[in-house]
Every structure is written in C-alpha cells, then in structure tokens.
N, C-alpha and C. Protein backbone atom coordinates (compact mmCIF):
# COMPACT_ATOMS: atom_id res chain seq x y z
N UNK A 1 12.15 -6.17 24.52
CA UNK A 1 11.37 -5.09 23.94
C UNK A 1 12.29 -3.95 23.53
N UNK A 2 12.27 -3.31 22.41
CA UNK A 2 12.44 -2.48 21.80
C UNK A 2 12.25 -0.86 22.25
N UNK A 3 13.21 -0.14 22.89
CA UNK A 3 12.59 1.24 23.39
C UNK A 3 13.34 2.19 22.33
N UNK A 4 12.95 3.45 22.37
CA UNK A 4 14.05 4.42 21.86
C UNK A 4 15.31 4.55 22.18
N UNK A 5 15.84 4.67 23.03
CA UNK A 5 17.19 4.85 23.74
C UNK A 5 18.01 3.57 23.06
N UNK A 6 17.27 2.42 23.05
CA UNK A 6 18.46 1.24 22.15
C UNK A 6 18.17 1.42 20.54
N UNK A 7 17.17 1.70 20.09
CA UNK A 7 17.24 1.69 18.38
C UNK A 7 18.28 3.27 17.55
N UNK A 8 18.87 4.19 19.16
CA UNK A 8 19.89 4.92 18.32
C UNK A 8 21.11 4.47 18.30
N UNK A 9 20.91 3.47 18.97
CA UNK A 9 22.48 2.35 18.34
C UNK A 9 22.47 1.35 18.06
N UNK A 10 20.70 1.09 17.25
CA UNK A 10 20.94 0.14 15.81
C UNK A 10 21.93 0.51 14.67
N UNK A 11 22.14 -0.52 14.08
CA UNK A 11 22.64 -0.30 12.90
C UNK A 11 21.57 -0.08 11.83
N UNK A 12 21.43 -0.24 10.81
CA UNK A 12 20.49 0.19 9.50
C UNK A 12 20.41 -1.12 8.76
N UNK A 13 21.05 -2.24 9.17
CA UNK A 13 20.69 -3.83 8.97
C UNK A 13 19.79 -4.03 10.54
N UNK A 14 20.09 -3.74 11.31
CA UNK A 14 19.36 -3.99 12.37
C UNK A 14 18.10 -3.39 12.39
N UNK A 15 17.88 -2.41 12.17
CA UNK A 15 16.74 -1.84 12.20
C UNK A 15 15.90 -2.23 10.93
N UNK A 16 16.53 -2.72 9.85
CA UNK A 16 15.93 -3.04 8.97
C UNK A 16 14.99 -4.61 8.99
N UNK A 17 15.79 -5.12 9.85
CA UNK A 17 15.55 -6.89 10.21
C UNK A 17 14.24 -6.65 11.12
N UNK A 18 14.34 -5.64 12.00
CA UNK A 18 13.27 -5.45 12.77
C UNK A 18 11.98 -4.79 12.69
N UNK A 19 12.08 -3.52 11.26
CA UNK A 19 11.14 -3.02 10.42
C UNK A 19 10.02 -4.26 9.60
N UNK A 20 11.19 -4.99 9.05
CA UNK A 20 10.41 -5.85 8.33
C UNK A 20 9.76 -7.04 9.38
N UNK A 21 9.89 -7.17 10.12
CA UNK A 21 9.32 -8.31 10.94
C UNK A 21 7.60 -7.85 12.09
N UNK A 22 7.94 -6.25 11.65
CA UNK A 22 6.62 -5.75 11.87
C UNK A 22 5.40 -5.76 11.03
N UNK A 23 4.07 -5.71 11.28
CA UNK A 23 3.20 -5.52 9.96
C UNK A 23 2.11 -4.88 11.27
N UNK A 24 1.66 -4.10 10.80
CA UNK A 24 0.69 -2.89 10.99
C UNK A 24 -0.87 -3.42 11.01
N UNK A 25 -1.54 -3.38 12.15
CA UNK A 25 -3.02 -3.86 11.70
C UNK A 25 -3.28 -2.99 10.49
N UNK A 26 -4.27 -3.76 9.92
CA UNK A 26 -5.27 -3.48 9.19
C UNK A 26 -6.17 -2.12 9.77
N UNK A 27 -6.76 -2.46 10.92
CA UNK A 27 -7.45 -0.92 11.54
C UNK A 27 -6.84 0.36 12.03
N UNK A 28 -5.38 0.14 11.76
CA UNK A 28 -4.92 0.74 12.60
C UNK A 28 -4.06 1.69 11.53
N UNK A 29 -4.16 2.74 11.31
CA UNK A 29 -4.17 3.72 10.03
C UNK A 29 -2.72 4.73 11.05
N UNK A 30 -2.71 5.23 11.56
CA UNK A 30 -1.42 5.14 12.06
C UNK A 30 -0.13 4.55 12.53
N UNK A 31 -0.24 2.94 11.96
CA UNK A 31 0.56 2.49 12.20
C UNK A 31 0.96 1.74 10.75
N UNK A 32 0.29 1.89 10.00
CA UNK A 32 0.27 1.30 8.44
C UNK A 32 0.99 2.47 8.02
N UNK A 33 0.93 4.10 8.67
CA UNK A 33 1.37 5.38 7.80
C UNK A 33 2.66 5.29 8.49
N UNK A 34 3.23 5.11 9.41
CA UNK A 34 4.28 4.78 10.17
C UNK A 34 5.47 3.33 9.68
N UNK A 35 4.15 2.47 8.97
CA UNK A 35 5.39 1.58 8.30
C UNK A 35 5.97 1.63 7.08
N UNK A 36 4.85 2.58 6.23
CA UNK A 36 5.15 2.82 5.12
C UNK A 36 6.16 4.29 5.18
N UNK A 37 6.38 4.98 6.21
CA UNK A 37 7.27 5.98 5.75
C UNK A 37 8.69 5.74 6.50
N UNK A 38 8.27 4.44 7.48
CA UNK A 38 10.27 3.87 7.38
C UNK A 38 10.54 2.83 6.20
N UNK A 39 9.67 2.42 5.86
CA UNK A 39 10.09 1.48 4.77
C UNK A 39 10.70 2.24 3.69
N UNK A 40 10.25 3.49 3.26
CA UNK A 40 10.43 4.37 2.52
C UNK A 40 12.11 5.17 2.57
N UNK A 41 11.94 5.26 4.14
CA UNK A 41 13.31 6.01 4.62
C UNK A 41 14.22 5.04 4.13
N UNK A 42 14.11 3.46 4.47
CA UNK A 42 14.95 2.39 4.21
C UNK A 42 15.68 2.83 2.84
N UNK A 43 14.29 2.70 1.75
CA UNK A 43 14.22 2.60 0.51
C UNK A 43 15.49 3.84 -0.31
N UNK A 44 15.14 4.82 0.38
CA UNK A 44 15.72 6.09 -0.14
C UNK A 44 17.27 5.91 0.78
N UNK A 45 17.43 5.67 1.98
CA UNK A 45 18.93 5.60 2.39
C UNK A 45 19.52 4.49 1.29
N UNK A 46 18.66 3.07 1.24
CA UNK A 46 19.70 2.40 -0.22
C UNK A 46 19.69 3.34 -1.36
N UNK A 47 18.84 3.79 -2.12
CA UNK A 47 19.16 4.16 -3.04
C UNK A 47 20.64 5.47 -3.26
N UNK A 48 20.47 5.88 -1.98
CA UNK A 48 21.69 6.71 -1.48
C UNK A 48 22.98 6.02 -2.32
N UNK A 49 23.10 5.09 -1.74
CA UNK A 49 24.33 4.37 -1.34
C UNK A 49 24.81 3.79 -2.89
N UNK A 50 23.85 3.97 -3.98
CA UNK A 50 24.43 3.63 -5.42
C UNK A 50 24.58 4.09 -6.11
C-alpha cells in the first residue's frame, strides 16, 4: 500500500505508472476531481520538459 511518506520519493515515471492504474468511481466526485487534477499536473510537468 501506498502512503504519503513513500510517494515523496517516487519518481514522476513512478508515480505516473501508479496514477494511471487508478480509476475513480463513478459516484465518487472527489475522487474523479482528484484524478483529473494529477493527470493534469502530469500533463503540464511534460509539457514543461519540451
């Protein structure tokens, strides 16, 4: 299991492998707004990088 204390020494491939392997109920509206604004963070750190 996954706590805070180990995901600040993921890497940003790691955390990314593990973002995407999540999916958010359907009922669950805080956790759909939570995947969509790291997916986002993802999105915008690549676009950084070009």
């Amino acid at each position: 299991m996954i706590n805070p204390v180990a995901v600040q020494y993921m890497s940003k491939e790691e955390i990314e492998r593990l973002m995407y392997s999540f999916n958010a109920s359907k009922g669950n509206e805080e956790a759909q707004t939570f995947e969509a604004l790291v997916r986002r963070l993802l999105a915008l750190i690549e676009d950084q990088k070009r």
